[in-house]
C-alpha atoms as a PDB file:
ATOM      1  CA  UNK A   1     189.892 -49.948 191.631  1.00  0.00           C
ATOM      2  CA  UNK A   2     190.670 -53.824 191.559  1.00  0.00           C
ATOM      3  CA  UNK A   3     194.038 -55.183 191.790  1.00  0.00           C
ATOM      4  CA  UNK A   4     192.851 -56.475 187.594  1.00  0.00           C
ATOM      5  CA  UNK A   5     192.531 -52.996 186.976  1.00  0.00           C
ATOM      6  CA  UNK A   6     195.237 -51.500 188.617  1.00  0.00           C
ATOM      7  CA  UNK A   7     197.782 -54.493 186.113  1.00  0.00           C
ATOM      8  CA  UNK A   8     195.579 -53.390 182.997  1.00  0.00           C
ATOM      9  CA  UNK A   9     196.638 -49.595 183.782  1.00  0.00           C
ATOM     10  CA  UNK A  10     200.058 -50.151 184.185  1.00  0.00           C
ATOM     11  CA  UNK A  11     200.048 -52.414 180.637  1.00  0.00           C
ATOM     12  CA  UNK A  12     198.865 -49.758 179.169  1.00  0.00           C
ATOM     13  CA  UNK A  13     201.112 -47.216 180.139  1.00  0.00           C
ATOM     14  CA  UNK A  14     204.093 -49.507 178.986  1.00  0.00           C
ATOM     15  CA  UNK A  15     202.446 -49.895 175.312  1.00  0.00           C
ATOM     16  CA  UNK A  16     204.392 -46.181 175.338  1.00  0.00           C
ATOM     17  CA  UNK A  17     207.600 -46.413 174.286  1.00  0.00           C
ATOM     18  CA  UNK A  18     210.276 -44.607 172.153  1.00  0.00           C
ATOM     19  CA  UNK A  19     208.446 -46.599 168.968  1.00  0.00           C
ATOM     20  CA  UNK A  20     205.085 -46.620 169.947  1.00  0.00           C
ATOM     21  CA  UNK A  21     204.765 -42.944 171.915  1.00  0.00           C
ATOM     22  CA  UNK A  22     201.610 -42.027 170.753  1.00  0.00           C
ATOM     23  CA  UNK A  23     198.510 -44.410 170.510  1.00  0.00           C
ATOM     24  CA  UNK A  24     194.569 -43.993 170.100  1.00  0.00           C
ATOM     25  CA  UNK A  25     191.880 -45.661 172.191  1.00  0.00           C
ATOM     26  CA  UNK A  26     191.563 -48.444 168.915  1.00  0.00           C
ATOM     27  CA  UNK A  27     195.443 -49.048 169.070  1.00  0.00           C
ATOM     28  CA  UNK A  28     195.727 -49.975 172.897  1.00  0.00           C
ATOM     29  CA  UNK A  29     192.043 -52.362 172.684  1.00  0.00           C
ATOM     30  CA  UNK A  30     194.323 -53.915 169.924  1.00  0.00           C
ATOM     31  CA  UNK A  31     197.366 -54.651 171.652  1.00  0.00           C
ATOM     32  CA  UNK A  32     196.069 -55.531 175.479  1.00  0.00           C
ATOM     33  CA  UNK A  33     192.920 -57.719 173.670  1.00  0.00           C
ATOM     34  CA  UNK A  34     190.515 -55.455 175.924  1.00  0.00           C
ATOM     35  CA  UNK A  35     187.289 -53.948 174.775  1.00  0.00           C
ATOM     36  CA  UNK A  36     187.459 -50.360 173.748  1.00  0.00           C
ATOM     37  CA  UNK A  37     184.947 -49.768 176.321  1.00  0.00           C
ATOM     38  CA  UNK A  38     187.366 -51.103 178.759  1.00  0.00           C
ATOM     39  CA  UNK A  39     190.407 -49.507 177.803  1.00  0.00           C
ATOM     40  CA  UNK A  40     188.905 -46.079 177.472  1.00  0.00           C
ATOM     41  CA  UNK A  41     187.455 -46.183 181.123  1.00  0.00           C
ATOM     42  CA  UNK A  42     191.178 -47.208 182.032  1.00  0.00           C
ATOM     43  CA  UNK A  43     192.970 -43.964 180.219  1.00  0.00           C
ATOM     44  CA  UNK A  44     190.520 -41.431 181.546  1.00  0.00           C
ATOM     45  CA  UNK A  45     190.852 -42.066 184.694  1.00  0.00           C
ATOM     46  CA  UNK A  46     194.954 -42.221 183.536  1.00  0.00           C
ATOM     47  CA  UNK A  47     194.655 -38.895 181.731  1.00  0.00           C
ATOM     48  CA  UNK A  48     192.380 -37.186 184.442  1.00  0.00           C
ATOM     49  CA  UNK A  49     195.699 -38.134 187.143  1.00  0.00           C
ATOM     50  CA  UNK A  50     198.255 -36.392 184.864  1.00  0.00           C
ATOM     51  CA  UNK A  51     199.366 -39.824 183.781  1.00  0.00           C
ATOM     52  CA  UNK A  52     198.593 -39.819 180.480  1.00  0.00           C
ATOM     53  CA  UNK A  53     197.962 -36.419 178.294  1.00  0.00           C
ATOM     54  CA  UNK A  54     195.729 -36.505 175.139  1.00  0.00           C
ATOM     55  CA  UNK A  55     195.885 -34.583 172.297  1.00  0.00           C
ATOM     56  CA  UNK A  56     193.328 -32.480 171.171  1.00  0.00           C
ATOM     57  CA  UNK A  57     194.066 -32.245 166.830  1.00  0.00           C
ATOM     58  CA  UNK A  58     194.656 -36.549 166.245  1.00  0.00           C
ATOM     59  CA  UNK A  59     192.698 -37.333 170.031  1.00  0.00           C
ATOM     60  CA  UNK A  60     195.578 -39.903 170.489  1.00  0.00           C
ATOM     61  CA  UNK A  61     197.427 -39.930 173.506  1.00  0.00           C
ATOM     62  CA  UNK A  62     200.871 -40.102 175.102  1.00  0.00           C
ATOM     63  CA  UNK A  63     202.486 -39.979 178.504  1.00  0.00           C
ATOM     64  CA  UNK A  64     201.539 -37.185 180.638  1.00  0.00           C
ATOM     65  CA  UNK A  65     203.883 -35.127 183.001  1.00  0.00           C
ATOM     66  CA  UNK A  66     203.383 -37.020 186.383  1.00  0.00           C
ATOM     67  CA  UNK A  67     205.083 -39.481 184.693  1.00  0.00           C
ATOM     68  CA  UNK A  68     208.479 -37.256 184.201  1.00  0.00           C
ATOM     69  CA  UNK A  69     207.666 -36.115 187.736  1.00  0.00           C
ATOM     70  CA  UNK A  70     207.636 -39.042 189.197  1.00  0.00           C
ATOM     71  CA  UNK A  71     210.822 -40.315 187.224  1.00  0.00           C
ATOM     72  CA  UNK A  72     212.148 -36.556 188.533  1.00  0.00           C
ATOM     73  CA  UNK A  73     211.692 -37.366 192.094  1.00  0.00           C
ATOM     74  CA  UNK A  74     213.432 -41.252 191.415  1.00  0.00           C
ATOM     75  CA  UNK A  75     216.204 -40.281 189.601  1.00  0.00           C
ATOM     76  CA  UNK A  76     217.356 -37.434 192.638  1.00  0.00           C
ATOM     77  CA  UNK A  77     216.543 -39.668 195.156  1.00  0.00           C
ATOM     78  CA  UNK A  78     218.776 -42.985 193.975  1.00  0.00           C
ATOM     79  CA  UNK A  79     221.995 -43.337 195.822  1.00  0.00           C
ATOM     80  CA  UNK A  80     223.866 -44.306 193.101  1.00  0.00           C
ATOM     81  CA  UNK A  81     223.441 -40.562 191.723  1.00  0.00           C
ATOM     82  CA  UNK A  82     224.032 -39.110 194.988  1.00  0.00           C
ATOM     83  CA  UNK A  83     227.200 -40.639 196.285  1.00  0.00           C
ATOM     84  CA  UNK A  84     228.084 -40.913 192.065  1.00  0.00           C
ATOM     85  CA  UNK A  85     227.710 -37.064 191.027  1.00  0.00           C
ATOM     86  CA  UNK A  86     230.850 -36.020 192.657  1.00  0.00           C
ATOM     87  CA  UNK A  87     233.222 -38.490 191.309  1.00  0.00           C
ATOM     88  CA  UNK A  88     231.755 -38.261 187.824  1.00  0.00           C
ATOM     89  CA  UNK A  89     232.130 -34.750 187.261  1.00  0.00           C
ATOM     90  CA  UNK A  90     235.824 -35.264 188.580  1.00  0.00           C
ATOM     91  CA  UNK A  91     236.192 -38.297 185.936  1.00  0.00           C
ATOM     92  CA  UNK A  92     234.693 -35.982 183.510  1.00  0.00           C
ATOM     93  CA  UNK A  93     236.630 -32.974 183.547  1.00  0.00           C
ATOM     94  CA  UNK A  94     240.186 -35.238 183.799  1.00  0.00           C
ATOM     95  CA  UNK A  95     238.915 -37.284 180.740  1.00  0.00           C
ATOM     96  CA  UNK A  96     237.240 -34.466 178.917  1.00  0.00           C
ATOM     97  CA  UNK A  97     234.471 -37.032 177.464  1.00  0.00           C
ATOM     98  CA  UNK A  98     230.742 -37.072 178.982  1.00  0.00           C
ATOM     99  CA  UNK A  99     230.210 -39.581 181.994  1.00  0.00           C
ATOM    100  CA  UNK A 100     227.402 -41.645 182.264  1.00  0.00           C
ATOM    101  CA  UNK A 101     225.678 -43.453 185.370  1.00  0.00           C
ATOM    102  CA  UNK A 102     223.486 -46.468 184.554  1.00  0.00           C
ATOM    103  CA  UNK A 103     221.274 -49.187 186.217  1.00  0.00           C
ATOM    104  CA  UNK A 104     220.360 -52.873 185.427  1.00  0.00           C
ATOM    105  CA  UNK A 105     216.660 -52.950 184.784  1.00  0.00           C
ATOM    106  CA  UNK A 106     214.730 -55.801 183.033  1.00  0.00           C
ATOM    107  CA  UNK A 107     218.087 -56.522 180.807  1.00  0.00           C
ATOM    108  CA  UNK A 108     218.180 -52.993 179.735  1.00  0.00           C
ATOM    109  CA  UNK A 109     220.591 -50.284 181.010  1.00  0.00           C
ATOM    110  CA  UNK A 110     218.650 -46.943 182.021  1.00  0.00           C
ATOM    111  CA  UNK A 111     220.572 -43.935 182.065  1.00  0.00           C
ATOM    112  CA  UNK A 112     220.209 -41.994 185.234  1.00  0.00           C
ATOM    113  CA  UNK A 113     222.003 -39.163 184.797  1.00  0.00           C
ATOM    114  CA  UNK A 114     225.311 -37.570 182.862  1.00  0.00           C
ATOM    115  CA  UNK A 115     227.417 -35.076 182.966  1.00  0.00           C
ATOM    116  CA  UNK A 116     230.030 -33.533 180.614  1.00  0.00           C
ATOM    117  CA  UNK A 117     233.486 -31.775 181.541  1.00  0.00           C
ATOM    118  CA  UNK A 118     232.938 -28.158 182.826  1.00  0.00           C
ATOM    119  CA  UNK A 119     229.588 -28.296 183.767  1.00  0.00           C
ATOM    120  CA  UNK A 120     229.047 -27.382 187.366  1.00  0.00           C
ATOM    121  CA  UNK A 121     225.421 -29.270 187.280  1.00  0.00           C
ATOM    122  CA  UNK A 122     224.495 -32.914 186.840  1.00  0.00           C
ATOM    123  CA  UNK A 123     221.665 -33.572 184.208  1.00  0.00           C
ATOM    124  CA  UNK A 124     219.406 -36.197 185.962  1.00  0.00           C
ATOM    125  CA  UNK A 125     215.981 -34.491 185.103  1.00  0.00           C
ATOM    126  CA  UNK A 126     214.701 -37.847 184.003  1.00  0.00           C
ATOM    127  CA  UNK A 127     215.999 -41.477 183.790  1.00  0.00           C
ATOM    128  CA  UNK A 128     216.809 -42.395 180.055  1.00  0.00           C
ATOM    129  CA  UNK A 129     217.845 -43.595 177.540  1.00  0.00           C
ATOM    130  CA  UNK A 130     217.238 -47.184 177.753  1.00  0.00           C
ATOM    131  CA  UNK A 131     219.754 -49.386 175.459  1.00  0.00           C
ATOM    132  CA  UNK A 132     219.496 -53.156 175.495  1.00  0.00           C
ATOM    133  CA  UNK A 133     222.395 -54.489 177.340  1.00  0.00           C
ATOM    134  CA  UNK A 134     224.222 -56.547 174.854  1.00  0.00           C
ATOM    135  CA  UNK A 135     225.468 -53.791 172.795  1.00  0.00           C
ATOM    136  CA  UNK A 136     225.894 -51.571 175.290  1.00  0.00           C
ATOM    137  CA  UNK A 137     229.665 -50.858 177.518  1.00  0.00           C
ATOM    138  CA  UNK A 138     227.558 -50.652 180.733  1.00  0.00           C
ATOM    139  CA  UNK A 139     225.194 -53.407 180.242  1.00  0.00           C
ATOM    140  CA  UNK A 140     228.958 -55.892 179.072  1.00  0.00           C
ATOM    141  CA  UNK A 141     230.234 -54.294 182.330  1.00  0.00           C
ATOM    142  CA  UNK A 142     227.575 -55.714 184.316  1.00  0.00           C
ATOM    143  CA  UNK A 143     226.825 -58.663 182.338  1.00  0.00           C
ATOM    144  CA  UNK A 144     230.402 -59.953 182.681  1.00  0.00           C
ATOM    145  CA  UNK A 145     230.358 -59.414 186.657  1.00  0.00           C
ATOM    146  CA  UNK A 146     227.169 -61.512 186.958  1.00  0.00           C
ATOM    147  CA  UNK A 147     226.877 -65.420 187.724  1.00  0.00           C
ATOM    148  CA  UNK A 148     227.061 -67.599 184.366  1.00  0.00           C
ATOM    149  CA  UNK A 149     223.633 -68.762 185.187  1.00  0.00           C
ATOM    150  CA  UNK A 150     222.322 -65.578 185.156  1.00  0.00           C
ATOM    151  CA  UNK A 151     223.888 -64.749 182.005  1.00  0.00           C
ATOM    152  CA  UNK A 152     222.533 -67.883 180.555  1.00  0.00           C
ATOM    153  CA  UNK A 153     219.066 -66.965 181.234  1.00  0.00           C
ATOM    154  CA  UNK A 154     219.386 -63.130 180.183  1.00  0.00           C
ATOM    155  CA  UNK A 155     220.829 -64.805 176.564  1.00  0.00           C
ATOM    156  CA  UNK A 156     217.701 -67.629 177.157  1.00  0.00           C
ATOM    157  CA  UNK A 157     215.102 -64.357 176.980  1.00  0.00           C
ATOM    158  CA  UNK A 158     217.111 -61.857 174.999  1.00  0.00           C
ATOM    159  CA  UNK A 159     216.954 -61.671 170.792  1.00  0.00           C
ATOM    160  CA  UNK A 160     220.570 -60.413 169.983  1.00  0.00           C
ATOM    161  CA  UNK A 161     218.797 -57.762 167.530  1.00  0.00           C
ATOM    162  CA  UNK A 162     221.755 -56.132 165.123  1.00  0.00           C
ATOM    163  CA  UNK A 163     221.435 -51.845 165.608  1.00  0.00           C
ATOM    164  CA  UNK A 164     224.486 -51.438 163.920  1.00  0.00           C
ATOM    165  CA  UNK A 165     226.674 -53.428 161.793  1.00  0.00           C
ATOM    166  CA  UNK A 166     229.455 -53.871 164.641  1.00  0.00           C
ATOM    167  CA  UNK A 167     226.329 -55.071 167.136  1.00  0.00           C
ATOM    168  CA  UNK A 168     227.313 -58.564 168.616  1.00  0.00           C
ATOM    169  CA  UNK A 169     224.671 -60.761 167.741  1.00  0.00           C
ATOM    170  CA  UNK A 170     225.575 -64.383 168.810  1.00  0.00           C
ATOM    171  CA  UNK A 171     225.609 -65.852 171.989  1.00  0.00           C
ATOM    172  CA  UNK A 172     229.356 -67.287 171.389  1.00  0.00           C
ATOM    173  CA  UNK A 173     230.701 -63.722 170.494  1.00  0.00           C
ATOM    174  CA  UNK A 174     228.906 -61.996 173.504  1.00  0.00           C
ATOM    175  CA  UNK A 175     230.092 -64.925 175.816  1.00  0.00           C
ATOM    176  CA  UNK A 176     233.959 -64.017 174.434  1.00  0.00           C
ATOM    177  CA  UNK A 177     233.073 -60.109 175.028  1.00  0.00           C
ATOM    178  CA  UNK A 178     232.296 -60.719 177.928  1.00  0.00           C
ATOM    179  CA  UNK A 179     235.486 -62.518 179.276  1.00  0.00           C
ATOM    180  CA  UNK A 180     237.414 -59.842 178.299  1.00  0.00           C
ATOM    181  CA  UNK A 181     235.889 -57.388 179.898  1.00  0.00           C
ATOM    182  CA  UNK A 182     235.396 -59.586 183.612  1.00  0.00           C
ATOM    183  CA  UNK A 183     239.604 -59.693 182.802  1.00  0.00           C
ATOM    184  CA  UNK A 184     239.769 -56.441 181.646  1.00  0.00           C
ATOM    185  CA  UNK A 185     237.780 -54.819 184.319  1.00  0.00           C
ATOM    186  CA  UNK A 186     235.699 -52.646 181.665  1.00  0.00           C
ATOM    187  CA  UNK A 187     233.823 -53.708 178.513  1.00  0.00           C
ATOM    188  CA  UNK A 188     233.751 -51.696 175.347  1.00  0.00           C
ATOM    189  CA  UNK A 189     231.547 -50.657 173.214  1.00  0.00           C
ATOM    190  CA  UNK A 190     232.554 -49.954 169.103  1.00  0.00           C
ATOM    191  CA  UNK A 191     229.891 -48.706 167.495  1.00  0.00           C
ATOM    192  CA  UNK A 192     227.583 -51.265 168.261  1.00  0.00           C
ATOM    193  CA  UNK A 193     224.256 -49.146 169.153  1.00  0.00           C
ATOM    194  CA  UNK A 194     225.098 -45.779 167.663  1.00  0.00           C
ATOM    195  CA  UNK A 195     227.334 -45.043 164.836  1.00  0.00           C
ATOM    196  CA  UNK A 196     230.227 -43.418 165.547  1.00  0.00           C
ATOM    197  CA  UNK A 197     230.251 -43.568 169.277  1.00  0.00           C
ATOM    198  CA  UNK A 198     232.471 -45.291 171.246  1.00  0.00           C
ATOM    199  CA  UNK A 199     232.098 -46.180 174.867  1.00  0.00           C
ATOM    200  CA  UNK A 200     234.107 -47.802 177.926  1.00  0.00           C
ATOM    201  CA  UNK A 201     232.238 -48.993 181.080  1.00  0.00           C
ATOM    202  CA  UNK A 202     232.984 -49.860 184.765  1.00  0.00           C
ATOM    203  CA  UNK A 203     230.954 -51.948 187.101  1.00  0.00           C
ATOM    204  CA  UNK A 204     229.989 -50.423 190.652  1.00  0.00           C
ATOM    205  CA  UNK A 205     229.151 -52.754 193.066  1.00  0.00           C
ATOM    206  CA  UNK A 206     226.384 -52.257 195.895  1.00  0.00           C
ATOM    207  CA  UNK A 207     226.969 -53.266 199.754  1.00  0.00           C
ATOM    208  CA  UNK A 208     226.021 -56.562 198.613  1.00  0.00           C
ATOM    209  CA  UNK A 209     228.310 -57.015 196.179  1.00  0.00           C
ATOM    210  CA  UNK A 210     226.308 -57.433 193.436  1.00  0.00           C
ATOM    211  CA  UNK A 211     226.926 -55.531 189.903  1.00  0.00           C
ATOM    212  CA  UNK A 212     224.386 -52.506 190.084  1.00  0.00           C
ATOM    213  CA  UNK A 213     225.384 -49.633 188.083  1.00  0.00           C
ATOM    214  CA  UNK A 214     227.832 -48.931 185.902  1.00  0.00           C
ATOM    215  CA  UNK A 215     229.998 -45.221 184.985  1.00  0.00           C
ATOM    216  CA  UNK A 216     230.812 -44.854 181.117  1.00  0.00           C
ATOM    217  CA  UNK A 217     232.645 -42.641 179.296  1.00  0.00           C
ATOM    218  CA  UNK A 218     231.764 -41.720 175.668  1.00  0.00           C
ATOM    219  CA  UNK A 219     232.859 -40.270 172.431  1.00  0.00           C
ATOM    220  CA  UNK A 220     233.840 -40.464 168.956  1.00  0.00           C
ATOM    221  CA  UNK A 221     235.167 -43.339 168.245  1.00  0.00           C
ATOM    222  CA  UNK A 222     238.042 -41.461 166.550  1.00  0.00           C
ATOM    223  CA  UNK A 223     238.800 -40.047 169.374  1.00  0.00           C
ATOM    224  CA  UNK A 224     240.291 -42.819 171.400  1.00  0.00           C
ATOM    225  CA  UNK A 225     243.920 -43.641 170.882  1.00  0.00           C
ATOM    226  CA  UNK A 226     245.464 -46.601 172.483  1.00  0.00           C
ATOM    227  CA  UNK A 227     246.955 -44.557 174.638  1.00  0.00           C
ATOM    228  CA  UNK A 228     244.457 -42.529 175.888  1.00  0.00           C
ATOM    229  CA  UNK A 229     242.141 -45.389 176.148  1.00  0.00           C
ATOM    230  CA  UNK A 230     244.478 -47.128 178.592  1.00  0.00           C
ATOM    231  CA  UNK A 231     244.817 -43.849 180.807  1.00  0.00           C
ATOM    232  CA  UNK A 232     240.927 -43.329 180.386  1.00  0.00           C
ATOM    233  CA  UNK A 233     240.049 -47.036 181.566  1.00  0.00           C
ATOM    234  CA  UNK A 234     242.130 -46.735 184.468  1.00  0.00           C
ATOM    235  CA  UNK A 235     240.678 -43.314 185.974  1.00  0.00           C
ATOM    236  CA  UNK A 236     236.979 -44.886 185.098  1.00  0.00           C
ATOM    237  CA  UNK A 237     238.003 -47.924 186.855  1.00  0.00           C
ATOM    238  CA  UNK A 238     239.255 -45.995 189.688  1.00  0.00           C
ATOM    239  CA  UNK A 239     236.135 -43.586 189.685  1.00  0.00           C
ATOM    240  CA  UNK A 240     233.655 -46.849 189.653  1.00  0.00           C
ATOM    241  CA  UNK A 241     235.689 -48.349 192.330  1.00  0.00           C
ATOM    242  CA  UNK A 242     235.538 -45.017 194.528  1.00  0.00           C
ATOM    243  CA  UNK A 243     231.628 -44.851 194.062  1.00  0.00           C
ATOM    244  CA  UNK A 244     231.425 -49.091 195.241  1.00  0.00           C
ATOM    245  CA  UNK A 245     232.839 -48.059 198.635  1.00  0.00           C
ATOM    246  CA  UNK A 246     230.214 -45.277 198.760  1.00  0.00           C
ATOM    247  CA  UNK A 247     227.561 -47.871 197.847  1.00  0.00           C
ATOM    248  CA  UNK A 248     229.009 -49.827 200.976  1.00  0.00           C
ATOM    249  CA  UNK A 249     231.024 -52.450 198.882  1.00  0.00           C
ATOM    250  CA  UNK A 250     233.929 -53.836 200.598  1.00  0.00           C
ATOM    251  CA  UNK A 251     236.489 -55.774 198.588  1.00  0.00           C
ATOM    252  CA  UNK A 252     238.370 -58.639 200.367  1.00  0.00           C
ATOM    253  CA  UNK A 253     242.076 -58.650 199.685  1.00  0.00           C
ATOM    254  CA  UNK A 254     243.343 -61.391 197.729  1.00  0.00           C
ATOM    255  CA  UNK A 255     245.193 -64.193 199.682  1.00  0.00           C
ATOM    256  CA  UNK A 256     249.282 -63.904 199.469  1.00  0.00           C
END
């Protein structure tokens, strides 16, 4: 296989997303511009490796199991969700909310595992969801930790698409978000992905200190009282911080 078809077999795997999960031979030739003659030799071989699975009624296909397998395998295998397990089931069953753990990846934030208070096992079977960071509490987190000319090229390439009607859709208001949360040490999220949930997120630093996950905790957004949201930030901040020094990320003290 040539290095051109090896790139053409990994576009079409990522025409399969949460809108697009099932596509025919016609649909792919569409959206790479490739012969169907091309694209069908492509998926065979895909679908023959457990890569892509085809179904027999509509002959359309979607993503096959080695792909969960293979996300399997990643998502145990990350440090982040082995040094992060231990402290988020702690921070979940003082907070009584679910805990999330979530990378940076392409300006999204993938999930890779959570965990909700009581449960003695962590769910990271497979990486996911993927939110766009903008209106996200993890993707704010890391956003506001990250240089300004970073964050000037992530708003260069990213469409501030509204989800909700509290998403933040202009450059100005993210830019102000995200102050608040570098001062604040968390960034929030009301609503702005999923009605009715509400979210807090905490950077984690890695050995480099660079942003590179982020812990969350979620609810209802009725939930949250002032209160509680100030004792909740500061036992996520506390939990993120613990899993940054497992990640090998040494903060200076600040000059008297």
């Amino acid at each position: 296989m040539t290095i051109q078809s090896v790139n053409r077999a990994m576009d079409i795997l990522f025409l399969f997303t949460n809108a697009t999960p099932r596509l025919g031979i016609t649909d792919m030739s569409k959206l790479l511009g490739l012969t169907k003659p091309t694209v069908h030799g492509l998926v065979q071989t895909l679908a023959q490796r457990g890569f892509l699975y085809q179904d027999s009624e509509t002959r359309k296909y979607s993503l096959g199991l080695k792909i969960h397998e293979l996300g399997t395998i990643l998502s145990c295998t990350l440090k982040i969700n082995q040094v992060g397990a231990g402290p988020a089931r702690r921070l979940a069953d003082a907070t009584n909310y679910m805990i999330r753990i979530a990378i940076w990846d392409r300006g999204e934030i993938l999930v890779t595992f959570n965990v909700f208070p009581g449960s003695q096992t962590i769910n990271y079977q497979q990486l996911g969801p993927r939110v766009p960071a903008y209106c996200s509490a993890s993707g704010k987190a890391l956003l506001s930790m990250m240089p300004s000319k970073r964050i000037a090229q992530y708003l260069k390439e990213t469409t501030l698409k509204p989800f909700t009607p509290n998403t933040i859709t202009t450059a100005k208001d993210l830019k102000k978000e995200l102050e608040k949360a570098r001062t604040n040490g968390y960034a929030e999220d009301h609503e702005e992905y999923l009605p009715g949930l509400f979210c807090v997120s905490a950077p984690i630093f890695n050995q480099s200190g660079n942003p590179y996950a982020a812990i969350s905790v979620s609810g209802g957004f009725h939930f949250f009282s002032n209160e509680e949201l100030d004792t909740i930030s500061q036992q996520m901040k506390e939990t993120a911080a613990e899993i940054s020094r497992s990640m090998g990320y040494f903060q200076q003290a600040t000059p008297l």
